[in-house]
PDB file of N, CA and C in Angstrom:
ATOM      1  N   UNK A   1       5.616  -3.419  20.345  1.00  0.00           N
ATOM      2  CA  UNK A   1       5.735  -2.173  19.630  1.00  0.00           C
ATOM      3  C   UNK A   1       5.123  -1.077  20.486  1.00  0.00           C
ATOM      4  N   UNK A   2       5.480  -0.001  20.668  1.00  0.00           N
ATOM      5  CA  UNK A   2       5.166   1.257  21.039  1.00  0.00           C
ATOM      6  C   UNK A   2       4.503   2.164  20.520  1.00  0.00           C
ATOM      7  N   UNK A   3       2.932   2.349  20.973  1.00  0.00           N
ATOM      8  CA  UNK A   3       2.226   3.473  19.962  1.00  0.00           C
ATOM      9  C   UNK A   3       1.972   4.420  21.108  1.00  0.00           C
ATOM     10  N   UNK A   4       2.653   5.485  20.773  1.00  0.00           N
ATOM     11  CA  UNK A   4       1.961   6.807  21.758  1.00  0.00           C
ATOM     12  C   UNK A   4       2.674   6.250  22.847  1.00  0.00           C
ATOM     13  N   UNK A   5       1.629   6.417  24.335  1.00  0.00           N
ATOM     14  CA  UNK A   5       1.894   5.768  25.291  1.00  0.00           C
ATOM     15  C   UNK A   5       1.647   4.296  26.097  1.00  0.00           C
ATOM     16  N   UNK A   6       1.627   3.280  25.017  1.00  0.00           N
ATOM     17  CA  UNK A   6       0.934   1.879  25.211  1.00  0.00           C
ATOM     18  C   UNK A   6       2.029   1.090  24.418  1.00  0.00           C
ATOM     19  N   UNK A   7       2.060  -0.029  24.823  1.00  0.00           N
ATOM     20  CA  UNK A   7       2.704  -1.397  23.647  1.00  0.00           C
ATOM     21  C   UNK A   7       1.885  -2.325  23.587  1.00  0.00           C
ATOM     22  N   UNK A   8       2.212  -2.590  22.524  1.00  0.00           N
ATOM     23  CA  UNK A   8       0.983  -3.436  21.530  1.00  0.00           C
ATOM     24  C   UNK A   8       1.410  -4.500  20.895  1.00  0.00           C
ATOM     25  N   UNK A   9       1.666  -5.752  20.984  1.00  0.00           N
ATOM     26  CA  UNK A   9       2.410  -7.117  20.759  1.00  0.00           C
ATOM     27  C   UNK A   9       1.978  -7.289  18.663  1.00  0.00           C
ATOM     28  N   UNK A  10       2.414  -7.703  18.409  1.00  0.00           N
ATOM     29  CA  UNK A  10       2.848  -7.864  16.900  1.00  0.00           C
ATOM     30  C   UNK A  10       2.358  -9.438  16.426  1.00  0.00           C
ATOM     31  N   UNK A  11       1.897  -9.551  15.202  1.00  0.00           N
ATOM     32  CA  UNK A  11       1.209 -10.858  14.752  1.00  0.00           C
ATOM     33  C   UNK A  11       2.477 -11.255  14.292  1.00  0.00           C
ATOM     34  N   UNK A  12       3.723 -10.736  14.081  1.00  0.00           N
ATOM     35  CA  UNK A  12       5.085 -11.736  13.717  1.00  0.00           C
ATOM     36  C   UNK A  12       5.491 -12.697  15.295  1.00  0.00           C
ATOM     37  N   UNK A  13       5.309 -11.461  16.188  1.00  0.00           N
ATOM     38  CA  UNK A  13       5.367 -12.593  18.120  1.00  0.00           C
ATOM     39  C   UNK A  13       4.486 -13.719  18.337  1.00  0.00           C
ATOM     40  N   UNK A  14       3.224 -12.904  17.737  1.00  0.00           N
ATOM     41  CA  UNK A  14       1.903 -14.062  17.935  1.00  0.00           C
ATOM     42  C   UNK A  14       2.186 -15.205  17.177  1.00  0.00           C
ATOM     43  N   UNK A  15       2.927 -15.276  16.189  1.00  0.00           N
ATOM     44  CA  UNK A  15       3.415 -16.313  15.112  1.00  0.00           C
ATOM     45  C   UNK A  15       3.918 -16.912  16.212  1.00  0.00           C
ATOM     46  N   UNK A  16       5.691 -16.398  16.025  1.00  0.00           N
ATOM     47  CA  UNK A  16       6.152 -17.722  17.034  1.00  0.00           C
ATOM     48  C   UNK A  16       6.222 -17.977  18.096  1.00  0.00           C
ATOM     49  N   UNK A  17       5.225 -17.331  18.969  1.00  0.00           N
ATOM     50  CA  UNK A  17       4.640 -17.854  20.135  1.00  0.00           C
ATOM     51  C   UNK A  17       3.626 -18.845  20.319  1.00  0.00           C
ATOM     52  N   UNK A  18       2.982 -18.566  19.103  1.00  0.00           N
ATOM     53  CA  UNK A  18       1.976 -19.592  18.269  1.00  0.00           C
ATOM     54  C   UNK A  18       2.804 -20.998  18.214  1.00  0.00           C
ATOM     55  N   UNK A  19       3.620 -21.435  17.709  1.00  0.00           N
ATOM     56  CA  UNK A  19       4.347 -22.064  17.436  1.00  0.00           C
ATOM     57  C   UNK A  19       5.445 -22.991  18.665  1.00  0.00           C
ATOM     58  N   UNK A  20       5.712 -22.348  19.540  1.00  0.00           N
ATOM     59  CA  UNK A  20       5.622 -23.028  20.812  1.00  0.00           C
ATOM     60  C   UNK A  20       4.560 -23.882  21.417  1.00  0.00           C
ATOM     61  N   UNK A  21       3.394 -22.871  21.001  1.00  0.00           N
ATOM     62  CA  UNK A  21       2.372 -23.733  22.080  1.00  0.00           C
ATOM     63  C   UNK A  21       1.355 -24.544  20.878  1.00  0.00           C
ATOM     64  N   UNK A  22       2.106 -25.312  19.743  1.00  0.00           N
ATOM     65  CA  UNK A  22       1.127 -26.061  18.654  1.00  0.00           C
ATOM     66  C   UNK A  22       0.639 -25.623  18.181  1.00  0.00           C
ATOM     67  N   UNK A  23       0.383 -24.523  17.408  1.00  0.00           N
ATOM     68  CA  UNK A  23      -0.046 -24.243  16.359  1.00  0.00           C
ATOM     69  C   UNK A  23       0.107 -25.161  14.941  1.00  0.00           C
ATOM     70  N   UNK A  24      -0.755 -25.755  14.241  1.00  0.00           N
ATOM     71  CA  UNK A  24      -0.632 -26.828  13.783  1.00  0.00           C
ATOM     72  C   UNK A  24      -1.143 -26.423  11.902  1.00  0.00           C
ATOM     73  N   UNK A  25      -2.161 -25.325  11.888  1.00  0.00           N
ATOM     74  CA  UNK A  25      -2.457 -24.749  10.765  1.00  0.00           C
ATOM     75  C   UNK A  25      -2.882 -23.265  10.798  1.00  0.00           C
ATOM     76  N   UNK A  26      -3.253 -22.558  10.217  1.00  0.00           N
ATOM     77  CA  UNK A  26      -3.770 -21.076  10.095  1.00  0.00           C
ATOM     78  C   UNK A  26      -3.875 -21.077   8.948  1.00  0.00           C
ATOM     79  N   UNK A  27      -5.729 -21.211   8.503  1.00  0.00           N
ATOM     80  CA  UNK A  27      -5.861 -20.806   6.978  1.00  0.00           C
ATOM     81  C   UNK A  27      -6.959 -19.850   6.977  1.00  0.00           C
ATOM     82  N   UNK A  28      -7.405 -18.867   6.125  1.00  0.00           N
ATOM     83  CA  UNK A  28      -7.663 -17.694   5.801  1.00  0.00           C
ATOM     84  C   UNK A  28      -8.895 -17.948   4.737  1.00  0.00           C
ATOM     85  N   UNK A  29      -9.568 -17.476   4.886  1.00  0.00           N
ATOM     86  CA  UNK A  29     -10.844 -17.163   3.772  1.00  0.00           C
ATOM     87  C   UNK A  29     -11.163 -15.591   3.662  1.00  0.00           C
ATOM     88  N   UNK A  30     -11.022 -15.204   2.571  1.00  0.00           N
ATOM     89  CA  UNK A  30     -11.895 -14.092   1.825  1.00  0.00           C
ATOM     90  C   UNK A  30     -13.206 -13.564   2.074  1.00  0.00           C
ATOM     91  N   UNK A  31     -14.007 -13.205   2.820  1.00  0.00           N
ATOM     92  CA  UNK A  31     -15.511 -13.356   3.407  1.00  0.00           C
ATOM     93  C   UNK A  31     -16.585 -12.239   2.931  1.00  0.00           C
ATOM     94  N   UNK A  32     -15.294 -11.132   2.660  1.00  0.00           N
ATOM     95  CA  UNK A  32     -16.081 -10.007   1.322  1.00  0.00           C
ATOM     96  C   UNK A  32     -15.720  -9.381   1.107  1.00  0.00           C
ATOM     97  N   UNK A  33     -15.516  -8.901  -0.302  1.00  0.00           N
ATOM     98  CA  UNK A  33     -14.579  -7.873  -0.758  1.00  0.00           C
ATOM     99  C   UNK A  33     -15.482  -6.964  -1.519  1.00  0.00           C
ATOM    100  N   UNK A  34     -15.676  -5.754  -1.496  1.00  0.00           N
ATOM    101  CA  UNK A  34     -16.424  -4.924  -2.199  1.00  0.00           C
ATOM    102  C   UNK A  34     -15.374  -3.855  -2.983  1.00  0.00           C
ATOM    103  N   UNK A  35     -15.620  -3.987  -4.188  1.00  0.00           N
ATOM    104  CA  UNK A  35     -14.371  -3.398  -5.267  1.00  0.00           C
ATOM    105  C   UNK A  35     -15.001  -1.392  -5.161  1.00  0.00           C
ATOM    106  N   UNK A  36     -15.906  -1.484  -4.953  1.00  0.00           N
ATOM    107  CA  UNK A  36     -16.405   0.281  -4.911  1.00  0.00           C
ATOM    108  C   UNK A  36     -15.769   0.837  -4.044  1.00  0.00           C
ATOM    109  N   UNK A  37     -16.308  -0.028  -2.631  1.00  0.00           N
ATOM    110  CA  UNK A  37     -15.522   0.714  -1.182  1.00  0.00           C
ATOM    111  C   UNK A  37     -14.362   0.636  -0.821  1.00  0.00           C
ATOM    112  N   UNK A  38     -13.721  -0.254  -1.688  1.00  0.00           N
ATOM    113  CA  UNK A  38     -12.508  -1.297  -1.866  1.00  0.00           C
ATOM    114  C   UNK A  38     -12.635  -1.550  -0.091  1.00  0.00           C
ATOM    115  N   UNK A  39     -13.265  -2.200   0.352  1.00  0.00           N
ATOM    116  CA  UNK A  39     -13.301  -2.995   1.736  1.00  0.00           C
ATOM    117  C   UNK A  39     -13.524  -4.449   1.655  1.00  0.00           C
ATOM    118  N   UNK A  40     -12.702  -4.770   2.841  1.00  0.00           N
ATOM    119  CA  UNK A  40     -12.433  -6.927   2.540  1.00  0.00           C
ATOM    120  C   UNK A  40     -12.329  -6.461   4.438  1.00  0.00           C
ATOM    121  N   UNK A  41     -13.232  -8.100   3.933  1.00  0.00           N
ATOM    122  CA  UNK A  41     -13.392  -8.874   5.515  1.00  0.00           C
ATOM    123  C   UNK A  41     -12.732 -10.214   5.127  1.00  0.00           C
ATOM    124  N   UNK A  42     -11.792 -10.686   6.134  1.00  0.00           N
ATOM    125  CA  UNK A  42     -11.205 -11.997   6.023  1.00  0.00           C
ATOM    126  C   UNK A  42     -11.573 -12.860   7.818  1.00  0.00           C
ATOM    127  N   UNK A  43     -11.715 -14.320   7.205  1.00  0.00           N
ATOM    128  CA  UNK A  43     -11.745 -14.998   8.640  1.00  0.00           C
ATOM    129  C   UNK A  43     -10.414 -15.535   8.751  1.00  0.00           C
ATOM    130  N   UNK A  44     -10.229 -16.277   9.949  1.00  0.00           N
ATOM    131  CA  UNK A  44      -8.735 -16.997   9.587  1.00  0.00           C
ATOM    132  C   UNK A  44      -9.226 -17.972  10.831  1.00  0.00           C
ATOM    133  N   UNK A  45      -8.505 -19.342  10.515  1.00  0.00           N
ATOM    134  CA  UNK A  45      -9.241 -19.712  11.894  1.00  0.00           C
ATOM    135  C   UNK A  45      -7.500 -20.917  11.828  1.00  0.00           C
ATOM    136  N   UNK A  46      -6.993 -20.856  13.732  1.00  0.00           N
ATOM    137  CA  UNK A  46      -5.942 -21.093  13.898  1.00  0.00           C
ATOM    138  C   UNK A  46      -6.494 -22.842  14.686  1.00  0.00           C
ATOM    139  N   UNK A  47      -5.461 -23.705  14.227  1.00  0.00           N
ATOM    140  CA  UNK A  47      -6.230 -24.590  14.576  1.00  0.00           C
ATOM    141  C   UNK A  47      -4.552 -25.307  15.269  1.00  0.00           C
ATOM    142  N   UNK A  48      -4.697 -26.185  16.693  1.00  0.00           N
ATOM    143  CA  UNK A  48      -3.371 -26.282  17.335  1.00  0.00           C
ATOM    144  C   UNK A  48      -3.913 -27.358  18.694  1.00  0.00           C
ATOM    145  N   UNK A  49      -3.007 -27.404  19.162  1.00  0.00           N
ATOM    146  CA  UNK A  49      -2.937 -28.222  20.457  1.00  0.00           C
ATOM    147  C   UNK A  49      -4.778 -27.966  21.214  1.00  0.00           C
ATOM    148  N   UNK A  50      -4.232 -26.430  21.208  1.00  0.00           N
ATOM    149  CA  UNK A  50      -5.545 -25.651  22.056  1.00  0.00           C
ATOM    150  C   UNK A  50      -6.353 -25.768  21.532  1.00  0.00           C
ATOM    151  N   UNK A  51      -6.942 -26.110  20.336  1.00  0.00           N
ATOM    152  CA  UNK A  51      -8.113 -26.158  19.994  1.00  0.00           C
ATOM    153  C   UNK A  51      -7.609 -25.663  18.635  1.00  0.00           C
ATOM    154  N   UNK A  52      -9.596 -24.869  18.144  1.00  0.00           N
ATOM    155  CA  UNK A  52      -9.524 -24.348  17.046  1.00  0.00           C
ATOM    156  C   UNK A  52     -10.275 -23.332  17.301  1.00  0.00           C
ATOM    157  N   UNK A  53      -9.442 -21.715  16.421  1.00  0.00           N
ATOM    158  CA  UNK A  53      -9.805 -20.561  16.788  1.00  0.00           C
ATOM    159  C   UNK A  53     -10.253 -20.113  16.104  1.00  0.00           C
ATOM    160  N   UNK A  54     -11.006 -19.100  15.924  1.00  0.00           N
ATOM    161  CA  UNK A  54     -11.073 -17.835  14.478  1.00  0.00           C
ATOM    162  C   UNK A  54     -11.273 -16.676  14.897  1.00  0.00           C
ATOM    163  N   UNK A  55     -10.690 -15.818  13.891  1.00  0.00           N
ATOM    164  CA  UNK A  55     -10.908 -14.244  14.066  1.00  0.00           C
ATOM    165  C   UNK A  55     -11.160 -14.009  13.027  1.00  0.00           C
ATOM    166  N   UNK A  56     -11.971 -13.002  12.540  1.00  0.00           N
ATOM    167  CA  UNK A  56     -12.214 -12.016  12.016  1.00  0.00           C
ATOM    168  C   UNK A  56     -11.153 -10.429  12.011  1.00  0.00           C
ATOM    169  N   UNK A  57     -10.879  -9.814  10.670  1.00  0.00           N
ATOM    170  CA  UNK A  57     -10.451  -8.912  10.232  1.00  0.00           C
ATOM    171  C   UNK A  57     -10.994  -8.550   9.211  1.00  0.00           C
ATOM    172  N   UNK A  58     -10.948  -6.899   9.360  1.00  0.00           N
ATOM    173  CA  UNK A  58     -11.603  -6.032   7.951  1.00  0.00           C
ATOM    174  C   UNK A  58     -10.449  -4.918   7.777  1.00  0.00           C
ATOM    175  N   UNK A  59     -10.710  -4.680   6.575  1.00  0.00           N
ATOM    176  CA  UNK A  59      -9.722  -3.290   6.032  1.00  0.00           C
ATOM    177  C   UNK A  59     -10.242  -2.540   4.915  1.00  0.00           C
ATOM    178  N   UNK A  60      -9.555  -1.343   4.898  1.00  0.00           N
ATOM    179  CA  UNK A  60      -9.962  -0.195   3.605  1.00  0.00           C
ATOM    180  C   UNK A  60      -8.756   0.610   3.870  1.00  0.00           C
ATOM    181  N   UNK A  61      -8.631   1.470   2.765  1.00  0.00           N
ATOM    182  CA  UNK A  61      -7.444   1.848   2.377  1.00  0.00           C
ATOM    183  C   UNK A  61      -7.586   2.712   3.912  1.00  0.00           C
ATOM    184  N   UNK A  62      -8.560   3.707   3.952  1.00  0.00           N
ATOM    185  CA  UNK A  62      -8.859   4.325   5.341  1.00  0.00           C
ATOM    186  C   UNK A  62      -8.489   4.014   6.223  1.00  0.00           C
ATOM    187  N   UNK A  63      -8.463   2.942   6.703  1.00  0.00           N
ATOM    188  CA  UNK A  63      -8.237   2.259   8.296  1.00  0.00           C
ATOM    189  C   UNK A  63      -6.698   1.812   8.628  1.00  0.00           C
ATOM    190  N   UNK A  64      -5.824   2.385   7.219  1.00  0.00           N
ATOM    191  CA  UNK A  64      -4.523   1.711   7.924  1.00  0.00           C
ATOM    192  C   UNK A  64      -3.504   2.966   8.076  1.00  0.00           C
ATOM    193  N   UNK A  65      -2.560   2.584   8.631  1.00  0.00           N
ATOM    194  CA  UNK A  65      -1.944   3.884   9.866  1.00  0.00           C
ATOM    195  C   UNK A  65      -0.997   3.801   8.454  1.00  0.00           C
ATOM    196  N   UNK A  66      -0.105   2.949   7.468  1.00  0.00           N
ATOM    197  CA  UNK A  66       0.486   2.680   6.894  1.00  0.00           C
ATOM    198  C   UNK A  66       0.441   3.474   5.510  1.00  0.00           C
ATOM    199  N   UNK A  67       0.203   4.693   4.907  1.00  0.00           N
ATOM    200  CA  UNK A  67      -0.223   4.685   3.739  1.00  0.00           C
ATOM    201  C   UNK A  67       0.338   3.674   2.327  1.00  0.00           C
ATOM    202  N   UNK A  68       1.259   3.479   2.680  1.00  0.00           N
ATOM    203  CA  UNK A  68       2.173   2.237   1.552  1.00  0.00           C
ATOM    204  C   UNK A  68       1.220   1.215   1.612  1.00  0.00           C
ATOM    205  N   UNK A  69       0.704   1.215   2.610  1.00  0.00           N
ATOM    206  CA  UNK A  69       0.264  -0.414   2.748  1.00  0.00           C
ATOM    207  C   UNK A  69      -1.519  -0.247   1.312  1.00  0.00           C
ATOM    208  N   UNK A  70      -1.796   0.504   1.338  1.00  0.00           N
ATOM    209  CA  UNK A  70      -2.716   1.309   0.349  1.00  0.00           C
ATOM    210  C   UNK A  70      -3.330   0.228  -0.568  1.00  0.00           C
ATOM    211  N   UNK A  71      -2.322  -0.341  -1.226  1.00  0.00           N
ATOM    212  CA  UNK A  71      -2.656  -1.259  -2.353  1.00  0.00           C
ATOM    213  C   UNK A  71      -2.819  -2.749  -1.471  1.00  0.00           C
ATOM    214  N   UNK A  72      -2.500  -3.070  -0.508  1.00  0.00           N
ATOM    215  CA  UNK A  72      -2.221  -4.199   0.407  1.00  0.00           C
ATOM    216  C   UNK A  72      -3.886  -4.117   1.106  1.00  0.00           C
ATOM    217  N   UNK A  73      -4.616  -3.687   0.985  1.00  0.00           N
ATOM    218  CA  UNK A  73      -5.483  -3.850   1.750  1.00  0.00           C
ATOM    219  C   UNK A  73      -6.195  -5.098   2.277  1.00  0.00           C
ATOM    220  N   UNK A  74      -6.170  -5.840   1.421  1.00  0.00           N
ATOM    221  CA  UNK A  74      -7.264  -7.197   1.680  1.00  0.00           C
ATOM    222  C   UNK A  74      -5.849  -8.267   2.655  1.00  0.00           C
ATOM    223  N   UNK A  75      -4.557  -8.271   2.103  1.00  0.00           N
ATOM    224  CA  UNK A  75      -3.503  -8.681   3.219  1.00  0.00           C
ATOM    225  C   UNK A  75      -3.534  -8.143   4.566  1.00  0.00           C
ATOM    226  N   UNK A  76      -3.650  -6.622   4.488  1.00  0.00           N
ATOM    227  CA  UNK A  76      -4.012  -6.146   6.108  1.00  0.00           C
ATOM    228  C   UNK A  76      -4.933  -6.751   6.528  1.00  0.00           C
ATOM    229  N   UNK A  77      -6.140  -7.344   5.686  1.00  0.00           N
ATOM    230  CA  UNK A  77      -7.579  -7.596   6.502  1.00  0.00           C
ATOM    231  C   UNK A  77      -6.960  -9.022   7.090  1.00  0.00           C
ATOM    232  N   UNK A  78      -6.354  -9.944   6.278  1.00  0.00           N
ATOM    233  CA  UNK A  78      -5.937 -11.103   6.700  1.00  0.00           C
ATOM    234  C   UNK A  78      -4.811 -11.160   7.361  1.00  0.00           C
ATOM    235  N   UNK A  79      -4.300 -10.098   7.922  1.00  0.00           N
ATOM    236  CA  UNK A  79      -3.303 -10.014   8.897  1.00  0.00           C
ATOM    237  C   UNK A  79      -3.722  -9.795  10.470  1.00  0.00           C
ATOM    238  N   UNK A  80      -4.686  -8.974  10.217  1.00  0.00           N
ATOM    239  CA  UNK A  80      -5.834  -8.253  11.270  1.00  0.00           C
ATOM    240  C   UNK A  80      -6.521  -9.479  12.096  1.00  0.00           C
ATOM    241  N   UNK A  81      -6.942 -10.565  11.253  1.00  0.00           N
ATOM    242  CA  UNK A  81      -7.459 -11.440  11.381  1.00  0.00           C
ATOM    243  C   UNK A  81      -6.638 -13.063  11.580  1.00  0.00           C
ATOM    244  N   UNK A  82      -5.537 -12.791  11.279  1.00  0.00           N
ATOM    245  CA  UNK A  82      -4.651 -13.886  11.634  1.00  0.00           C
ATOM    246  C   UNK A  82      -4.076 -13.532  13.888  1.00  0.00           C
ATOM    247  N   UNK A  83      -3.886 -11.819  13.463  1.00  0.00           N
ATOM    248  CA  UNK A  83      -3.569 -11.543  14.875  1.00  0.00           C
ATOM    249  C   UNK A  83      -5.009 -11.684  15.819  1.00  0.00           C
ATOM    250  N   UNK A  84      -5.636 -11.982  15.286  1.00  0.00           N
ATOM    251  CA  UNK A  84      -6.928 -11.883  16.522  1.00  0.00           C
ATOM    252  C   UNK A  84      -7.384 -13.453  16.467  1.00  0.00           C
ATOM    253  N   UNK A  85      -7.287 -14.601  15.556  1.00  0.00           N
ATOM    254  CA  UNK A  85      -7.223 -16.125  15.625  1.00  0.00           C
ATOM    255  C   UNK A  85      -5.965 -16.083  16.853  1.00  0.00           C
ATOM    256  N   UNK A  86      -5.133 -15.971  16.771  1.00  0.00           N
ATOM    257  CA  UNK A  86      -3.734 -16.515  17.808  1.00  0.00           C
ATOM    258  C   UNK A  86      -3.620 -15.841  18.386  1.00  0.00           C
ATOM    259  N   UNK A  87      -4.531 -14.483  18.845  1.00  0.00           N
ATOM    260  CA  UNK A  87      -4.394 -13.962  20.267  1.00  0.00           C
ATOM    261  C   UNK A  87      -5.318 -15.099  21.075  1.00  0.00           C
ATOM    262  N   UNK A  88      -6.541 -15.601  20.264  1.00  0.00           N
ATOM    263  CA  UNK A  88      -7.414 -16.268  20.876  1.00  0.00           C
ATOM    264  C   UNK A  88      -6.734 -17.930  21.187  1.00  0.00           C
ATOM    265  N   UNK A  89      -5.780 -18.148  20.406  1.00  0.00           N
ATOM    266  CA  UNK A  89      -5.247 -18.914  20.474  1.00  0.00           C
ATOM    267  C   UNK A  89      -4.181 -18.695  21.690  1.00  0.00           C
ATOM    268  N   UNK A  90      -3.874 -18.083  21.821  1.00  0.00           N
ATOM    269  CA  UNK A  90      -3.112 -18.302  23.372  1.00  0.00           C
ATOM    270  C   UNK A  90      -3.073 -17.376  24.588  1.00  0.00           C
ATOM    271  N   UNK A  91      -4.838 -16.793  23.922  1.00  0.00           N
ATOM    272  CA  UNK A  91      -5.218 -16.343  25.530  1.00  0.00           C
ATOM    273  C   UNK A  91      -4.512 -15.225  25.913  1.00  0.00           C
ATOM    274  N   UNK A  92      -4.367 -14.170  24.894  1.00  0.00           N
ATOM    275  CA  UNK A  92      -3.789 -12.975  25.018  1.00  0.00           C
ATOM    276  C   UNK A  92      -4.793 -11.811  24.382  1.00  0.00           C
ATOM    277  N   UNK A  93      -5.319 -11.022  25.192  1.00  0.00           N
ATOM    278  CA  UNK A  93      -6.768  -9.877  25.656  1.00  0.00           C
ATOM    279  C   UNK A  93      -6.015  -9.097  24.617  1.00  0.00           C
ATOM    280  N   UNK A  94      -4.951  -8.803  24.476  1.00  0.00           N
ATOM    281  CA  UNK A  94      -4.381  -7.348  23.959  1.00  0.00           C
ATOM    282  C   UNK A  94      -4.814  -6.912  22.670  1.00  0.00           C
ATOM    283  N   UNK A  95      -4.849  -6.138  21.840  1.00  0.00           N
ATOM    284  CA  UNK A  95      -5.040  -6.424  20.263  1.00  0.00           C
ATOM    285  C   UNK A  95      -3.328  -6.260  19.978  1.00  0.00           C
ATOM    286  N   UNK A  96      -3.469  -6.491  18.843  1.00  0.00           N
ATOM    287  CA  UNK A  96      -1.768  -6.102  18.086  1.00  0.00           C
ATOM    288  C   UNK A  96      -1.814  -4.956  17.373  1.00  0.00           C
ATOM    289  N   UNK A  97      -0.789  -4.595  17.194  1.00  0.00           N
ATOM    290  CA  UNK A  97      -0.477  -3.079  16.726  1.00  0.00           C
ATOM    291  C   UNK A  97      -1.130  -3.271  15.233  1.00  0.00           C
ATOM    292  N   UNK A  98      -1.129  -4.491  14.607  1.00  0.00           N
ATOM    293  CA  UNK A  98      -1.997  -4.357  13.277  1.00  0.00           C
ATOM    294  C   UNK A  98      -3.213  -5.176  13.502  1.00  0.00           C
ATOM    295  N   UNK A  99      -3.890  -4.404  14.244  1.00  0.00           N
ATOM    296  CA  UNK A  99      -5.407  -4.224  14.315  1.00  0.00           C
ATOM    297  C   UNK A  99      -5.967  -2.725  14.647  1.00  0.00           C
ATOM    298  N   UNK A 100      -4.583  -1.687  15.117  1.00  0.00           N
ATOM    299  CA  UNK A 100      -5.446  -0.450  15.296  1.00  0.00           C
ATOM    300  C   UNK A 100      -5.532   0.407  13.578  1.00  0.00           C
ATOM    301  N   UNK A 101      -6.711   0.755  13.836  1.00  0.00           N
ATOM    302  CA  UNK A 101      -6.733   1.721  12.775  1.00  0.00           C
ATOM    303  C   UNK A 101      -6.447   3.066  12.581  1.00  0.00           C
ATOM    304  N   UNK A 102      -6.002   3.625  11.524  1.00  0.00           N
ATOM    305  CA  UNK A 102      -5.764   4.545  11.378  1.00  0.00           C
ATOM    306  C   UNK A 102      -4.743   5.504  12.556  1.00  0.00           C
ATOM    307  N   UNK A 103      -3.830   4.553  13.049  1.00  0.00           N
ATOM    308  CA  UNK A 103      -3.247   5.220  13.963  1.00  0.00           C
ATOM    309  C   UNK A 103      -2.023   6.109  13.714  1.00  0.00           C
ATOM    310  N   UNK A 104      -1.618   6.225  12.409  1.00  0.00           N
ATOM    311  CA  UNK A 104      -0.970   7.823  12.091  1.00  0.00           C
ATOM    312  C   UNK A 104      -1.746   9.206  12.044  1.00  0.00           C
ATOM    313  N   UNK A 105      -2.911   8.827  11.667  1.00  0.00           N
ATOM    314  CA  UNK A 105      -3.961  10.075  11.113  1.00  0.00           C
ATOM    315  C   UNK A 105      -4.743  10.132  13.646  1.00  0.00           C
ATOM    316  N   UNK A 106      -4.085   9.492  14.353  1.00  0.00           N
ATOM    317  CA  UNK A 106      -4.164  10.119  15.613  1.00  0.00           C
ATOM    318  C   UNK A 106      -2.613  10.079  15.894  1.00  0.00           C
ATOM    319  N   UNK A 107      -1.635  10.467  15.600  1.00  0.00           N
ATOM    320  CA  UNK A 107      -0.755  10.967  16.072  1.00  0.00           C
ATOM    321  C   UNK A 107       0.264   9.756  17.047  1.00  0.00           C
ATOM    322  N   UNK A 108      -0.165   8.559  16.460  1.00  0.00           N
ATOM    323  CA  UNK A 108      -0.156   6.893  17.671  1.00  0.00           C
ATOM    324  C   UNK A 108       1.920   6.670  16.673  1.00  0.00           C
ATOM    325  N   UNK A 109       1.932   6.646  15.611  1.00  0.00           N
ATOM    326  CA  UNK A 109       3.271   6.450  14.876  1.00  0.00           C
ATOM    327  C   UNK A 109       4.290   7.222  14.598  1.00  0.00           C
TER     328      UNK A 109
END
């Protein structure tokens, strides 16, 4: 995907690229959700040929470039966090386009 002047690989690629190289499970935990700030942290940990990974993701309505996505927040966190398990999972530095924040409110969409 193309933000601004950069491309930024996608947790739907990281899927089935995932999936070539054994990816065998990816499950997700809830790690905190605060209903005031409405903010959620999710882990996800990718487990495959290569081993076993985890990432961490957080979200708030604030941090997403998406305003629709608004009510979706705690899914962004576990999306955030699924793309950063299977980057680690196959050894790819980059982040994915759903890990930047707030990148309509800089002019990135």
């Amino acid at each position: 995907m193309k933000l601004g002047n950069s491309d930024y690989v996608m947790v739907k690629g990281l899927l089935l690229l995932a999936h070539e190289y054994g990816i065998e499970s990816i499950t997700s935990e809830l790690l905190h959700f605060d209903t005031a700030d409405r903010f959620a942290i999710v882990q996800v940990k990718a487990v495959g040929t290569r081993g076993t990974f985890t990432g961490i993701g957080d979200a708030s309505p604030d941090s997403l470039k998406n305003r629709a996505m608004v009510p979706a927040f705690i899914r962004m966190a576990e999306t955030r966090a699924v793309g950063r398990a299977l980057r680690l999972y196959l050894g790819i530095g980059d982040c994915t386009a759903e890990e930047l924040p707030t990148a309509e409110k800089d002019g990135l969409s």
